[in-house]
PDB file of N, CA and C in Angstrom:
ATOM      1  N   UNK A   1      87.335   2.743  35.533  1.00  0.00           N
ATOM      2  CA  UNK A   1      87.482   4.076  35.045  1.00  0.00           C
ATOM      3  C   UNK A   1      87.837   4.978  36.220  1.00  0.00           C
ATOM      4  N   UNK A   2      89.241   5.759  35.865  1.00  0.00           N
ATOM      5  CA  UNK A   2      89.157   6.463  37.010  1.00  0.00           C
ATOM      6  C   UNK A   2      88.436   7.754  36.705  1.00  0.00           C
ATOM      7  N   UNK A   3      88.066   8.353  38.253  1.00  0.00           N
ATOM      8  CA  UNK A   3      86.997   9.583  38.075  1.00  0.00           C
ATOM      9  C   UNK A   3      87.760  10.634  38.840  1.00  0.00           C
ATOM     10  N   UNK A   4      87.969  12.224  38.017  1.00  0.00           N
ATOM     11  CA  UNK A   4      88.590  13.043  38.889  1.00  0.00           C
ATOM     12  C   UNK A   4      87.790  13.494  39.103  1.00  0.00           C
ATOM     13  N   UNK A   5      88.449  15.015  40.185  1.00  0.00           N
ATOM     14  CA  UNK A   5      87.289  16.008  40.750  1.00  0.00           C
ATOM     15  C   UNK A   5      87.085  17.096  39.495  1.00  0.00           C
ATOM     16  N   UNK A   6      85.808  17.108  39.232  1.00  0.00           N
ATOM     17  CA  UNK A   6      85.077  18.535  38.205  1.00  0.00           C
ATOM     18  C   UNK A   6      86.463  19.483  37.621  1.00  0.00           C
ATOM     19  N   UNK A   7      86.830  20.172  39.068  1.00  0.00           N
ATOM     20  CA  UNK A   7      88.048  21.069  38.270  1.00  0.00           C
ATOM     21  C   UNK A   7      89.391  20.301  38.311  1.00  0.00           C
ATOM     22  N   UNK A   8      89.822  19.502  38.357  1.00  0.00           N
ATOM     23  CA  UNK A   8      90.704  18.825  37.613  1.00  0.00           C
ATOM     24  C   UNK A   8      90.598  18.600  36.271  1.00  0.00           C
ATOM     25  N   UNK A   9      89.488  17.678  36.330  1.00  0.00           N
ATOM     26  CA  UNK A   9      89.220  17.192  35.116  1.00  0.00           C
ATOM     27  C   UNK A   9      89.413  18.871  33.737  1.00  0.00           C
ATOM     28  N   UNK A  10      88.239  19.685  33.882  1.00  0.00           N
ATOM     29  CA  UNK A  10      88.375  20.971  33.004  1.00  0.00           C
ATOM     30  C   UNK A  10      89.786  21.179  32.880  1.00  0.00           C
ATOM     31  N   UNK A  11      90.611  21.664  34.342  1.00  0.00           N
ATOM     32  CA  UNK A  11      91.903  22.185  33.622  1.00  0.00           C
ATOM     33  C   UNK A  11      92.537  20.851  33.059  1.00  0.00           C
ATOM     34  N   UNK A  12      92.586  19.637  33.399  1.00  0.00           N
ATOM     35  CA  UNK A  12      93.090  18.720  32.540  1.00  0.00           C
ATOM     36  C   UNK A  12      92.652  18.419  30.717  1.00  0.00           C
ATOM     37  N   UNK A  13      91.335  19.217  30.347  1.00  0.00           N
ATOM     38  CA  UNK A  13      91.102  19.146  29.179  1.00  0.00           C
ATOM     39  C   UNK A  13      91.362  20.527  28.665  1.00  0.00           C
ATOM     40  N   UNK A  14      91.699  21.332  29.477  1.00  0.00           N
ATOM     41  CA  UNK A  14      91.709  22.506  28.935  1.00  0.00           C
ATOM     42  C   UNK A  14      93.532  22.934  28.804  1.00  0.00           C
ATOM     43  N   UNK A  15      94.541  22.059  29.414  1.00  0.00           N
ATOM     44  CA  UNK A  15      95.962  21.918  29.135  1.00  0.00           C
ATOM     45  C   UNK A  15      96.343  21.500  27.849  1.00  0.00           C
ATOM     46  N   UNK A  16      95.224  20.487  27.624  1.00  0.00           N
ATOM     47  CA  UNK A  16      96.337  19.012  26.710  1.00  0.00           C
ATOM     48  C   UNK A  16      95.382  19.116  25.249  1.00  0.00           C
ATOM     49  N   UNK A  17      96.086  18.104  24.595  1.00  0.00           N
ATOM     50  CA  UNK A  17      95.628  17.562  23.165  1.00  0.00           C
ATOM     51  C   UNK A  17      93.892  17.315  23.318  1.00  0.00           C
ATOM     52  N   UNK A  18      93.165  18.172  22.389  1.00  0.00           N
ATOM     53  CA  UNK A  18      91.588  17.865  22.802  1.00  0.00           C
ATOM     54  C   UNK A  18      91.116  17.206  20.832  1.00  0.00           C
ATOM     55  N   UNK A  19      90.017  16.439  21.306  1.00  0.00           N
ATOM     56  CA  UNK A  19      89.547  15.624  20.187  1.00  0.00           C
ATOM     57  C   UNK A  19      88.518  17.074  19.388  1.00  0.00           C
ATOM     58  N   UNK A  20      88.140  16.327  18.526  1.00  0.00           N
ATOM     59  CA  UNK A  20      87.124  17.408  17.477  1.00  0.00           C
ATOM     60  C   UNK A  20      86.113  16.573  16.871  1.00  0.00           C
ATOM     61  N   UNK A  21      85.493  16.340  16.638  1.00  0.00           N
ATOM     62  CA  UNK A  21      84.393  15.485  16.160  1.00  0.00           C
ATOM     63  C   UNK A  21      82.955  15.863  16.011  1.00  0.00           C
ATOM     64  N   UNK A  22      82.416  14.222  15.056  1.00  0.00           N
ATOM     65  CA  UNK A  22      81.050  14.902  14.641  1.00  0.00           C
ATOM     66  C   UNK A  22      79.601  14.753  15.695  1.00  0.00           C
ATOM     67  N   UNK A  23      79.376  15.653  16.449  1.00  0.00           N
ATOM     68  CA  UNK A  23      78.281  15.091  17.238  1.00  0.00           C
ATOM     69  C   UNK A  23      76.850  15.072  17.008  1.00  0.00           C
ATOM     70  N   UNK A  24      76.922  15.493  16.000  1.00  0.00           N
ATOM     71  CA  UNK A  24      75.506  14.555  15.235  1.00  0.00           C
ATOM     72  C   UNK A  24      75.370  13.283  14.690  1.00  0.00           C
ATOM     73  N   UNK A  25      76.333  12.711  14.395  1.00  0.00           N
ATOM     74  CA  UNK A  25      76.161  11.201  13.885  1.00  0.00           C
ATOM     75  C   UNK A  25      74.833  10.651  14.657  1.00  0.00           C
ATOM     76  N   UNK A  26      74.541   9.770  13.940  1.00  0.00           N
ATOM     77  CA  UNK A  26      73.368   9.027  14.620  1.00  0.00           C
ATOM     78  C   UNK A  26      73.893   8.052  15.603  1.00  0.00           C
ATOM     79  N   UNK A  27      74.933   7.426  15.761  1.00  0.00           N
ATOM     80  CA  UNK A  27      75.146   6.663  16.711  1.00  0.00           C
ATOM     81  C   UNK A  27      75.729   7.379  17.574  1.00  0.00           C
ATOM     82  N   UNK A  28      76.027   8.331  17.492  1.00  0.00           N
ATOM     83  CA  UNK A  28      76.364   9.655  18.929  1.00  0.00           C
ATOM     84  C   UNK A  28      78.034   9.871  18.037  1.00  0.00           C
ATOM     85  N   UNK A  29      78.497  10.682  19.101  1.00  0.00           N
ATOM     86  CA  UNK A  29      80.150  11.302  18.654  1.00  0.00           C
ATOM     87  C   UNK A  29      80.917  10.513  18.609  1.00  0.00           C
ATOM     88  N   UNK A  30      81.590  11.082  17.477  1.00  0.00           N
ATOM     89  CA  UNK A  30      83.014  10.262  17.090  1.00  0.00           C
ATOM     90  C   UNK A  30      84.366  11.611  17.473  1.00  0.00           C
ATOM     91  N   UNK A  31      85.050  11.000  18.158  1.00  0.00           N
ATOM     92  CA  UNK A  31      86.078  12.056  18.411  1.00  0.00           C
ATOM     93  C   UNK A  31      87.221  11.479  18.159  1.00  0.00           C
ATOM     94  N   UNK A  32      87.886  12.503  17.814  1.00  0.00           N
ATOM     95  CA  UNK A  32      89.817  11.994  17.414  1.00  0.00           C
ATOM     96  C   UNK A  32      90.607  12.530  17.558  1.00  0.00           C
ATOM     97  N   UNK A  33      91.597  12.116  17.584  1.00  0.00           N
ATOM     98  CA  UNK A  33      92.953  12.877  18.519  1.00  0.00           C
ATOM     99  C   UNK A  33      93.850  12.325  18.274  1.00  0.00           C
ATOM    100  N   UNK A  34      95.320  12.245  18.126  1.00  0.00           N
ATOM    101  CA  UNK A  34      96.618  11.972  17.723  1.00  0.00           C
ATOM    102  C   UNK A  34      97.647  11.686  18.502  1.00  0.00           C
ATOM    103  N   UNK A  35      98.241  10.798  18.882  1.00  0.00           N
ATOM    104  CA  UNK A  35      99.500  11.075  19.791  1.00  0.00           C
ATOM    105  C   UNK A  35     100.504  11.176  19.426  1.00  0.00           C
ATOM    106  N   UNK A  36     101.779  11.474  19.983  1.00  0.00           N
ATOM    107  CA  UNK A  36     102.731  11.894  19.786  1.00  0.00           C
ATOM    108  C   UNK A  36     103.700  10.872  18.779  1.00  0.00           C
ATOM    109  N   UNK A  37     102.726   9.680  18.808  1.00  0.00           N
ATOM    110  CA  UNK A  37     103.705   8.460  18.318  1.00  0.00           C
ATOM    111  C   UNK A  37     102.941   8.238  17.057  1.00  0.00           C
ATOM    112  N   UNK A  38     101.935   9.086  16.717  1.00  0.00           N
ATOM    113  CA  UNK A  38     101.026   9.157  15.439  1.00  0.00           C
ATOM    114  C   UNK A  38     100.137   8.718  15.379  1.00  0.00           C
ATOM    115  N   UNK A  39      99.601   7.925  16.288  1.00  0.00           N
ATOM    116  CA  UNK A  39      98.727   6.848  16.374  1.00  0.00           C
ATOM    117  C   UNK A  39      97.278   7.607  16.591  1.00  0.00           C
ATOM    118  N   UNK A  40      95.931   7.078  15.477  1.00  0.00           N
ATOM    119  CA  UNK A  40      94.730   8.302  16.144  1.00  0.00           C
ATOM    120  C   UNK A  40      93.915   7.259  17.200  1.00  0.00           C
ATOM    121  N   UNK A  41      93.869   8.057  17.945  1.00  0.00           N
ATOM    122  CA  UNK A  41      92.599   7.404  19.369  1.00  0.00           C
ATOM    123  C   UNK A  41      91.066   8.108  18.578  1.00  0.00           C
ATOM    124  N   UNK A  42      90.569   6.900  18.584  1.00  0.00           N
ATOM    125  CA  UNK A  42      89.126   7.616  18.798  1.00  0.00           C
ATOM    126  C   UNK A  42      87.647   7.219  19.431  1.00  0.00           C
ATOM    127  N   UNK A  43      87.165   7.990  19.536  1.00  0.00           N
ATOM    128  CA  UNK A  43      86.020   7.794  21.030  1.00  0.00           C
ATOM    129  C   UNK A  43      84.620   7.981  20.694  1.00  0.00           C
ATOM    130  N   UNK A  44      83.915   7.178  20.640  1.00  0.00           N
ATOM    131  CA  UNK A  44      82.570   7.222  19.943  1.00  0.00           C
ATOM    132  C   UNK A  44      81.571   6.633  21.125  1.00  0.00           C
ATOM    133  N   UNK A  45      80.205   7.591  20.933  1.00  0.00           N
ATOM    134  CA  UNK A  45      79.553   7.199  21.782  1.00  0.00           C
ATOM    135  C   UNK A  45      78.734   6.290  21.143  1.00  0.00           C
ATOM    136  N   UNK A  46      78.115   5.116  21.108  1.00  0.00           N
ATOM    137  CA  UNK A  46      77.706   4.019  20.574  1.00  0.00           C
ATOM    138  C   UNK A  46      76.344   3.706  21.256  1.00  0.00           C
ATOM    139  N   UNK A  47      75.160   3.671  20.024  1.00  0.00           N
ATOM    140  CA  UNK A  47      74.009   2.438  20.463  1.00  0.00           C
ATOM    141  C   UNK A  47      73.642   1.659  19.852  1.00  0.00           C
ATOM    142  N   UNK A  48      73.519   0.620  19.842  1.00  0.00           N
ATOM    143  CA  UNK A  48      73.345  -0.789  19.112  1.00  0.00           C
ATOM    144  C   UNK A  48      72.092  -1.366  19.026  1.00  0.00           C
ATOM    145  N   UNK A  49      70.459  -0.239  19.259  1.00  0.00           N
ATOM    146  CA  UNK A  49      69.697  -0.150  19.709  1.00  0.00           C
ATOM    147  C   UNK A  49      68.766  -0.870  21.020  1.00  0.00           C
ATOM    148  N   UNK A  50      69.501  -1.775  22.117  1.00  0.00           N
ATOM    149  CA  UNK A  50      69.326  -2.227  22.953  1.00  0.00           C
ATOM    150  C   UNK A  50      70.327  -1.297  24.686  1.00  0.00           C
ATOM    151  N   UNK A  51      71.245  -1.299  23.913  1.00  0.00           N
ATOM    152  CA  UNK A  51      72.479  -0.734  25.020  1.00  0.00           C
ATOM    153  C   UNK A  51      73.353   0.215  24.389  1.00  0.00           C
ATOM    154  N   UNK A  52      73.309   1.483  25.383  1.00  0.00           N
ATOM    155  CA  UNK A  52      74.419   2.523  25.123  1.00  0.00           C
ATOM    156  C   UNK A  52      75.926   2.214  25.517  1.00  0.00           C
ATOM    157  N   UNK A  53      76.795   2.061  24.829  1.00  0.00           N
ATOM    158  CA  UNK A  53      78.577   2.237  24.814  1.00  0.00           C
ATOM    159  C   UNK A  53      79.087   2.949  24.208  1.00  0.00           C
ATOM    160  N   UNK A  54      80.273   3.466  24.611  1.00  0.00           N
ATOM    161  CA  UNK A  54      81.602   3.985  24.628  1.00  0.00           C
ATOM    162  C   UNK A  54      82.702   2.939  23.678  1.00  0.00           C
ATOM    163  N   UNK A  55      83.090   2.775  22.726  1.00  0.00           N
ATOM    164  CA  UNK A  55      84.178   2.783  22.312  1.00  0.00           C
ATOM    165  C   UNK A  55      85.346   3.394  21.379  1.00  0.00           C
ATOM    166  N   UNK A  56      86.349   2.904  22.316  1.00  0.00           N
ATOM    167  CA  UNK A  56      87.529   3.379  22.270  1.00  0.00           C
ATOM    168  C   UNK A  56      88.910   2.671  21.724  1.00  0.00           C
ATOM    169  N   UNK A  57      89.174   2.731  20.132  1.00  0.00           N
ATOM    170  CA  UNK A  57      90.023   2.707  19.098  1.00  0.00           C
ATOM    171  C   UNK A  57      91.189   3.187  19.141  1.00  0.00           C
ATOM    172  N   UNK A  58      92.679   2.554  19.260  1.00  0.00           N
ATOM    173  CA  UNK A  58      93.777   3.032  18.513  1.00  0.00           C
ATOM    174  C   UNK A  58      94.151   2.712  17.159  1.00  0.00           C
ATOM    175  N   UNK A  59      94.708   3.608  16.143  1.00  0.00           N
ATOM    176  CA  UNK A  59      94.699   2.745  14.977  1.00  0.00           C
ATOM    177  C   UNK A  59      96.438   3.673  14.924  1.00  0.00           C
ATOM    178  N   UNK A  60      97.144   2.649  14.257  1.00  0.00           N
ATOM    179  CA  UNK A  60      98.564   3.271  13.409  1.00  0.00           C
ATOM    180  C   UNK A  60      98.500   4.357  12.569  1.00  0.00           C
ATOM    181  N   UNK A  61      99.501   4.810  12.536  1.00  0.00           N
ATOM    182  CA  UNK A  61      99.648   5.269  11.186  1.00  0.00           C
ATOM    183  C   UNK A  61      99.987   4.774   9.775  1.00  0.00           C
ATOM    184  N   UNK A  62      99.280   3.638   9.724  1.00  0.00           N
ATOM    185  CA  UNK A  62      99.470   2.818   8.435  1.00  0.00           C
ATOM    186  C   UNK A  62      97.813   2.610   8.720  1.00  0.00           C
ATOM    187  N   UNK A  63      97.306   3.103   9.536  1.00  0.00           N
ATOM    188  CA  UNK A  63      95.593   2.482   9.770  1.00  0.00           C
ATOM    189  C   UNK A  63      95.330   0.817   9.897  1.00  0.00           C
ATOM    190  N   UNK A  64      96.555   0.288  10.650  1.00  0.00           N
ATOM    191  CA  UNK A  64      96.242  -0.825  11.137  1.00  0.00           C
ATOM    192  C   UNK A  64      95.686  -1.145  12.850  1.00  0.00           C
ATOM    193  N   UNK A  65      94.568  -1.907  13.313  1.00  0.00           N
ATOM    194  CA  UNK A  65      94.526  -1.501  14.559  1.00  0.00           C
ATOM    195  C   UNK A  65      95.190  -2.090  15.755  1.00  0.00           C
ATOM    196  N   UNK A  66      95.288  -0.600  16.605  1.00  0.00           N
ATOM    197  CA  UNK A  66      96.827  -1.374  17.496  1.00  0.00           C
ATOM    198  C   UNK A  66      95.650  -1.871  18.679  1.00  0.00           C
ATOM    199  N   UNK A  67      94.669  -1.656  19.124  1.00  0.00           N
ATOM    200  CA  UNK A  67      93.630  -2.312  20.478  1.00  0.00           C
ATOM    201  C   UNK A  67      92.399  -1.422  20.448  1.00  0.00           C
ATOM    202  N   UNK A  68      91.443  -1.973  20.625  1.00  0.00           N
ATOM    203  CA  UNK A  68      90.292  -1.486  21.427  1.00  0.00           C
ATOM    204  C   UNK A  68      89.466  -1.554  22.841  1.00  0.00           C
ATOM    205  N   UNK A  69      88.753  -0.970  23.042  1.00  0.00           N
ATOM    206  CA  UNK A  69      88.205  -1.274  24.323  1.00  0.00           C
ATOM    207  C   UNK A  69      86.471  -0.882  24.260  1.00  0.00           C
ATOM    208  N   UNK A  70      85.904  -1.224  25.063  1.00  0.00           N
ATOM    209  CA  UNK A  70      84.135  -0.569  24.716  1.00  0.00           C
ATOM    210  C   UNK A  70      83.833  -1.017  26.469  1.00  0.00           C
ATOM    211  N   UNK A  71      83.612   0.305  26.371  1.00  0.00           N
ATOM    212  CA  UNK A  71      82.684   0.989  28.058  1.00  0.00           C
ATOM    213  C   UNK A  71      81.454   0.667  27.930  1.00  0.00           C
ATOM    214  N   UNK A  72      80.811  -0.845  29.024  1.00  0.00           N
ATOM    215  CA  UNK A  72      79.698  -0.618  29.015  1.00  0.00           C
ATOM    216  C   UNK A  72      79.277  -0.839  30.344  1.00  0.00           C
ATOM    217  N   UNK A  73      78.700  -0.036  31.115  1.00  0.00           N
ATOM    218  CA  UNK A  73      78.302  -0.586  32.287  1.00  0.00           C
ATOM    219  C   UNK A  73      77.002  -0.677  32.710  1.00  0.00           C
ATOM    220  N   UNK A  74      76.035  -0.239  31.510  1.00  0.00           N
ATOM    221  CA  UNK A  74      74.789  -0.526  31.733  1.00  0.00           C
ATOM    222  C   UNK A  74      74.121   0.833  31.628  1.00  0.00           C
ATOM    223  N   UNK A  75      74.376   2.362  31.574  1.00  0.00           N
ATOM    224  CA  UNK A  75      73.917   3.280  31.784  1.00  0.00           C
ATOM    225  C   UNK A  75      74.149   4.217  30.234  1.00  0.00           C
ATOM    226  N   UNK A  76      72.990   5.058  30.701  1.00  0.00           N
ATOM    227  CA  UNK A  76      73.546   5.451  28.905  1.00  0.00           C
ATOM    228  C   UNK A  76      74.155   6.913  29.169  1.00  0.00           C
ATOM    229  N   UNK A  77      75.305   6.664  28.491  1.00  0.00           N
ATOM    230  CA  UNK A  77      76.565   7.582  28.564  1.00  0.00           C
ATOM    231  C   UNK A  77      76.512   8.449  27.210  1.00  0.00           C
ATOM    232  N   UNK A  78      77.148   9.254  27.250  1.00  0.00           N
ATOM    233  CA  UNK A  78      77.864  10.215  25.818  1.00  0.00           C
ATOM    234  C   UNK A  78      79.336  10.868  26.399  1.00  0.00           C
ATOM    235  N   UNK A  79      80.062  10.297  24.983  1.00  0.00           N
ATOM    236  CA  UNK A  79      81.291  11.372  25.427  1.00  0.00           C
ATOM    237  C   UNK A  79      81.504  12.524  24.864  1.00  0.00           C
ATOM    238  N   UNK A  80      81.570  13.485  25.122  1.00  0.00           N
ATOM    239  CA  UNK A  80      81.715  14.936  24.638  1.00  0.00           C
ATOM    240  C   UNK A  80      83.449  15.658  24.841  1.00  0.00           C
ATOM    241  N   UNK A  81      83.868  14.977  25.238  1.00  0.00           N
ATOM    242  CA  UNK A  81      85.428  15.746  25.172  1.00  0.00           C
ATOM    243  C   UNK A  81      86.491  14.444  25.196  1.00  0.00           C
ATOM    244  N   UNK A  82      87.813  14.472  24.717  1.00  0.00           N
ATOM    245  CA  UNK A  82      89.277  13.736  25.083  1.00  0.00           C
ATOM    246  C   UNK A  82      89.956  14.717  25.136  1.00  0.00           C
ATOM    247  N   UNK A  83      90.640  14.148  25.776  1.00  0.00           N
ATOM    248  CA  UNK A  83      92.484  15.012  25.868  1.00  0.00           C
ATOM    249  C   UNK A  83      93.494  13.896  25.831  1.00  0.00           C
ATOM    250  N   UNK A  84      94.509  14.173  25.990  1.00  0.00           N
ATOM    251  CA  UNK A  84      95.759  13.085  26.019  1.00  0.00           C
ATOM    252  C   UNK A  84      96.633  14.389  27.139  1.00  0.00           C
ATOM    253  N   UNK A  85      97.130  13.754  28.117  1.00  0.00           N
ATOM    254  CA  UNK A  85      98.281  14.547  28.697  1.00  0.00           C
ATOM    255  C   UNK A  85     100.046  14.038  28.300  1.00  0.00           C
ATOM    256  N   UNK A  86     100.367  14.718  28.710  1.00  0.00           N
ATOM    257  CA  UNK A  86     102.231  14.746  27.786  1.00  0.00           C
ATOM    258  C   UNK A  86     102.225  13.113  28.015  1.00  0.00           C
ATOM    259  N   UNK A  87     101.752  12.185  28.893  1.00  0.00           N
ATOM    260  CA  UNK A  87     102.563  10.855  28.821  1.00  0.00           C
ATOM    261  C   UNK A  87     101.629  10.166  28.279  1.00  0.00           C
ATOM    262  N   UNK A  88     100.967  10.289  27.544  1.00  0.00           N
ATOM    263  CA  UNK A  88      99.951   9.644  26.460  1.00  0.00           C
ATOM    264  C   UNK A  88      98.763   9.028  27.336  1.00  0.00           C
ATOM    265  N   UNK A  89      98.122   9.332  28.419  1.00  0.00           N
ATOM    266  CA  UNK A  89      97.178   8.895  29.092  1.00  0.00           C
ATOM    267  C   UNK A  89      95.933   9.606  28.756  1.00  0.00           C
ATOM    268  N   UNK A  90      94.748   8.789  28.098  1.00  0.00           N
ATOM    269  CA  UNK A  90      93.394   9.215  27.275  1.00  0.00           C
ATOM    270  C   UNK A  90      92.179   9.657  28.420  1.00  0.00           C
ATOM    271  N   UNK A  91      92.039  10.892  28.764  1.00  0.00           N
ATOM    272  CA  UNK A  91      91.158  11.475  29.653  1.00  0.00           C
ATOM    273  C   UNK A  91      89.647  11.584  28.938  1.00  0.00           C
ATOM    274  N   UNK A  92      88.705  11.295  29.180  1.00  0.00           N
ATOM    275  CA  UNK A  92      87.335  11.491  28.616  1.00  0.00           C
ATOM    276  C   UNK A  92      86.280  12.025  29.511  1.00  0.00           C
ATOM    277  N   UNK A  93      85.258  13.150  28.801  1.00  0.00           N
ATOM    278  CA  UNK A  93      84.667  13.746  29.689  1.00  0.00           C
ATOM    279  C   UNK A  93      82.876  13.370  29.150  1.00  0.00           C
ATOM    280  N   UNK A  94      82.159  13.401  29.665  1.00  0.00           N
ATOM    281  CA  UNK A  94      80.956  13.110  29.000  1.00  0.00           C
ATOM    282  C   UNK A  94      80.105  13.313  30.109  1.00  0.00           C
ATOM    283  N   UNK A  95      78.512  12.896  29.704  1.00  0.00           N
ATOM    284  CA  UNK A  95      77.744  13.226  30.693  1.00  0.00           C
ATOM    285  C   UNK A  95      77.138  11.427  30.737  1.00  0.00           C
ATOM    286  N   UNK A  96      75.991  11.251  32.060  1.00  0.00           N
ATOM    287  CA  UNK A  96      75.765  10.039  31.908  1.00  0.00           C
ATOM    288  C   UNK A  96      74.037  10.700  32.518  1.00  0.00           C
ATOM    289  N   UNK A  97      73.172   9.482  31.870  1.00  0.00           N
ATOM    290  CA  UNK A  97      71.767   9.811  32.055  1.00  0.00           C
ATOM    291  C   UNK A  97      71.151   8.639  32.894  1.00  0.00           C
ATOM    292  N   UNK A  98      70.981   9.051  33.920  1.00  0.00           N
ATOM    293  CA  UNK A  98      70.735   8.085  35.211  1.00  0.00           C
ATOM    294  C   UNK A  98      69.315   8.166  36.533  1.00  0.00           C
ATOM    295  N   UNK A  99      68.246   8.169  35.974  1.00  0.00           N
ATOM    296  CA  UNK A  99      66.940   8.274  36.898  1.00  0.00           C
ATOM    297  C   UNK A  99      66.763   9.650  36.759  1.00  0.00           C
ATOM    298  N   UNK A 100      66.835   9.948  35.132  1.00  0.00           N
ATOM    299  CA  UNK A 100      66.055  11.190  34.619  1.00  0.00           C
ATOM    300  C   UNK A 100      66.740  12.592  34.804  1.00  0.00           C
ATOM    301  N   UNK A 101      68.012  12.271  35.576  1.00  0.00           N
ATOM    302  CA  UNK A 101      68.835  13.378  35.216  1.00  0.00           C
ATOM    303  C   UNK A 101      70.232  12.708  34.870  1.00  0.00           C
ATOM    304  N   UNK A 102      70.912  14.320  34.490  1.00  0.00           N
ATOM    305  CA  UNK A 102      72.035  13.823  33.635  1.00  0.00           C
ATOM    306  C   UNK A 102      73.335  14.259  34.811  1.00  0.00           C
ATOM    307  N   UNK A 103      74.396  13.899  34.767  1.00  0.00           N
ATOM    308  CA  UNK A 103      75.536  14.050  35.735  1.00  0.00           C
ATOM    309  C   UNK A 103      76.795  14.087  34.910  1.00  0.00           C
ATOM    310  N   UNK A 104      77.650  14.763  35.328  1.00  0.00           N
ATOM    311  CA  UNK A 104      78.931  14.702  34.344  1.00  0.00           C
ATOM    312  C   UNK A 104      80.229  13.745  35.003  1.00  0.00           C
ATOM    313  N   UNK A 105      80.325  13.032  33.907  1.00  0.00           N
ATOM    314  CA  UNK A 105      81.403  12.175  34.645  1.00  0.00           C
ATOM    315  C   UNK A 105      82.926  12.387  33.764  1.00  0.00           C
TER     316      UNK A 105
END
């Protein structure tokens, strides 16, 4: 995962295509977003009640799925923002909870 600096990251979510979603679900947020080629990305923060993940869905616009991926590296994460910038690259902002405090990654 790459990691920018704080104000990059903001003006990079605050330029581009941003997700909307429900962040009450019980398994944490579901966010979604569209690209230019129609396709929806979406980004859910996930617990499976042992381990917290991240996954991350493309589906068509026929709702067939084009790949997934699931972030787990052991720490319990939430994502709270996406963007997409003009060349379709999926930026995610969230916080992570790590020896009782939280940090934004």
């Amino acid at each position: 995962m790459r990691r920018l600096p704080l104000a990059a990251a903001l003006a990079l979510l605050a330029a581009t295509a941003r997700g909307a979603g429900d962040y009450d679900s019980p398994s944490g947020a579901l966010l979604t977003l569209y690209d230019r080629w129609g396709n929806a990305l979406t980004v859910s923060s996930r617990f499976d009640g042992s381990a917290h993940f991240l996954q991350v869905t493309s589906f068509n616009r026929q709702r067939g799925l084009n790949w997934e991926r699931t972030h787990n590296d052991g720490y319990q994460e939430r994502a709270h923002d996406v963007a997409l910038d003009p060349t379709g690259n999926l930026t995610i902002a969230g916080t992570r909870f790590y020896q009782g405090r939280r940090y934004l990654w």
